[in-house]
Protein backbone atom coordinates (compact mmCIF):
# COMPACT_ATOMS: atom_id res chain seq x y z
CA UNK A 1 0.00 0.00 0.00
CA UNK A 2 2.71 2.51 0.42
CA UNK A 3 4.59 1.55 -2.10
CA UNK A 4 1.26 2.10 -4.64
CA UNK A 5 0.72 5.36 -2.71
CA UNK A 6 4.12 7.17 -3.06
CA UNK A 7 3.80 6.11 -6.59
CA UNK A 8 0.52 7.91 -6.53
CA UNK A 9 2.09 10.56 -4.84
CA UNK A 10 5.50 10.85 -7.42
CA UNK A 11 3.23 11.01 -10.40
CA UNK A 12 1.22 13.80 -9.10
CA UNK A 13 3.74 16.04 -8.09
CA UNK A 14 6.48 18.05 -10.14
CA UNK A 15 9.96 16.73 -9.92
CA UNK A 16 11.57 19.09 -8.43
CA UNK A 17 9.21 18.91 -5.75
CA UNK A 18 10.65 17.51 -2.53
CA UNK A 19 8.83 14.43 -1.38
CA UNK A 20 9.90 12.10 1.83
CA UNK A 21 9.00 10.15 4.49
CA UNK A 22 8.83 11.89 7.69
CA UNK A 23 7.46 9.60 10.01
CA UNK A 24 5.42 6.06 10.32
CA UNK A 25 2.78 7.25 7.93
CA UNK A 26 3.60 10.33 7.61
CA UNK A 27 5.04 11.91 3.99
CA UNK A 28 6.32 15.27 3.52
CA UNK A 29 5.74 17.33 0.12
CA UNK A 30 7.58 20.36 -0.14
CA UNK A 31 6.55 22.34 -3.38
CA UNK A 32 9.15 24.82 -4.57
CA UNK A 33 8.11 28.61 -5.84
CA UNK A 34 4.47 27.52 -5.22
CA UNK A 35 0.79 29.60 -3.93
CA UNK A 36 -0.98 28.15 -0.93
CA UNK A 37 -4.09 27.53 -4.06
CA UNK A 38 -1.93 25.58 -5.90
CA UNK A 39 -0.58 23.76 -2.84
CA UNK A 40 -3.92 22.53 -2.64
CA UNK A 41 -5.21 22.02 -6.01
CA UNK A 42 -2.17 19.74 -6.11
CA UNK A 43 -2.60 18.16 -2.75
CA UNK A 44 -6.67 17.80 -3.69
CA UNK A 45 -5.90 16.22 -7.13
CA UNK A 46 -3.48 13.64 -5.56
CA UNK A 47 -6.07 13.09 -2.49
CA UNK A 48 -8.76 11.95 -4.89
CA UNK A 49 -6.34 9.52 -7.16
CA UNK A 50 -5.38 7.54 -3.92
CA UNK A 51 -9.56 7.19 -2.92
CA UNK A 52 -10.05 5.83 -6.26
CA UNK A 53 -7.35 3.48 -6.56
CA UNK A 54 -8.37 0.20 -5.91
CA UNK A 55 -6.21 -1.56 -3.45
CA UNK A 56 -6.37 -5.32 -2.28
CA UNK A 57 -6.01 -7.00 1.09
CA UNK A 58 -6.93 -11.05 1.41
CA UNK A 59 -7.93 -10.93 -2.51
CA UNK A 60 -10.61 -8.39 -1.11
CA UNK A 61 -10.87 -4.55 -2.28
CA UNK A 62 -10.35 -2.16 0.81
CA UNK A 63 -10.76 1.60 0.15
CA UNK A 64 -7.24 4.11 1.35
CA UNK A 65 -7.87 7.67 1.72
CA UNK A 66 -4.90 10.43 3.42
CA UNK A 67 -5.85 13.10 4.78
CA UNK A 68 -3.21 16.50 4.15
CA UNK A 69 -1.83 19.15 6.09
CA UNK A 70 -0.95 22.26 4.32
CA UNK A 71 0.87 25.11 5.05
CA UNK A 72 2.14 27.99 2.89
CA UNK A 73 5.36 30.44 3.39
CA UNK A 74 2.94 33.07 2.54
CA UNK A 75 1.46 33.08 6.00
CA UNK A 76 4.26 33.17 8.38
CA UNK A 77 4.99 36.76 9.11
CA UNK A 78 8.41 37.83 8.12
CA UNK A 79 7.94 40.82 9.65
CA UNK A 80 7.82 39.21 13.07
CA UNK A 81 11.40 37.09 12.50
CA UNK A 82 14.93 38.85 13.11
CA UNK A 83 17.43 37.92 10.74
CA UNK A 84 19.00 34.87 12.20
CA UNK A 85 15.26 33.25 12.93
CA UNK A 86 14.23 33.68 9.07
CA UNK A 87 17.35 30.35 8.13
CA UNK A 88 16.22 28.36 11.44
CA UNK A 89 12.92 28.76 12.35
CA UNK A 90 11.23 29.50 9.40
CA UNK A 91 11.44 25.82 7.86
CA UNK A 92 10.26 24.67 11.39
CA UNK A 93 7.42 27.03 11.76
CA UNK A 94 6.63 26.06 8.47
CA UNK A 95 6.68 22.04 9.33
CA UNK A 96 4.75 22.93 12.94
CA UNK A 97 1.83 24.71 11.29
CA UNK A 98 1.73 22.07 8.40
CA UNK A 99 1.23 19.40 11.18
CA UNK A 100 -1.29 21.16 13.22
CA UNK A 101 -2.99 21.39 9.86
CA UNK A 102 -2.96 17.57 9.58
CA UNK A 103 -3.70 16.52 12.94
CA UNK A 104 -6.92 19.08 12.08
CA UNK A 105 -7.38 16.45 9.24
CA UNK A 106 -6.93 13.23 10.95
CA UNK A 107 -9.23 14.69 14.03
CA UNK A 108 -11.94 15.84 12.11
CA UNK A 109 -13.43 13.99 8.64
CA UNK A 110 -10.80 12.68 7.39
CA UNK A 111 -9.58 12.29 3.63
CA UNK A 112 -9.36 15.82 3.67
CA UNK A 113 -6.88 18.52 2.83
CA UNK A 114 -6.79 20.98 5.94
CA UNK A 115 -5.10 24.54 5.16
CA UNK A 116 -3.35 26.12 8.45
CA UNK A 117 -4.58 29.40 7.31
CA UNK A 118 -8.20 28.33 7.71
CA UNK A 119 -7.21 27.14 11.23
């Protein structure tokens, strides 16, 4: 199943994109030069092809759905960071408010992409 999911996920992505494994189940995307809208017209499109991919367990269909996390560089005030925060903490305060976003997902419907800015 994860093998036929980061396959999914490879296809639907560009490849400069960063994509990786950051924990048990847990996959990072990093889009490059990219709007919070197109974040999730990407993370949407790719959402749908892995709910309607037909996966097998015991010779019997079973239905996999992820649920997303998004969060865009757009909304973390720059303003607000000296200059030796923007390097370190802005890639972390980028990953935290991603996360919050999908444990927003997971908690609530599920199969869902969850933007931090509607948080």
């Amino acid at each position: 199943v994860l093998k036929t999911i980061s396959n999914i996920i490879t296809k639907n992505y560009r490849g400069f994109d960063f994509i990786g494994r950051l924990g048990g189940d847990e996959i990072i995307i990093l889009m490059i030069d990219t709007f919070e809208a197109d974040g999730y017209k990407a993370a949407e499109r790719c959402r749908k092809k892995i709910e309607e991919n037909k996966f097998y367990y015991n010779r019997k269909e079973i239905t996999i759905t992820i649920s997303f996390g998004l969060a865009s560089s757009e909304h973390i005030p720059k303003d607000k960071l000296t200059l030796p925060e923007r390097g370190k903490n802005y890639f972390r305060t980028l990953l935290f408010n991603s996360l919050n976003a999908l444990a927003r997902s997971k908690r609530g419907k599920k199969n869902c992409v969850t933007k931090f800015s509607d948080l």
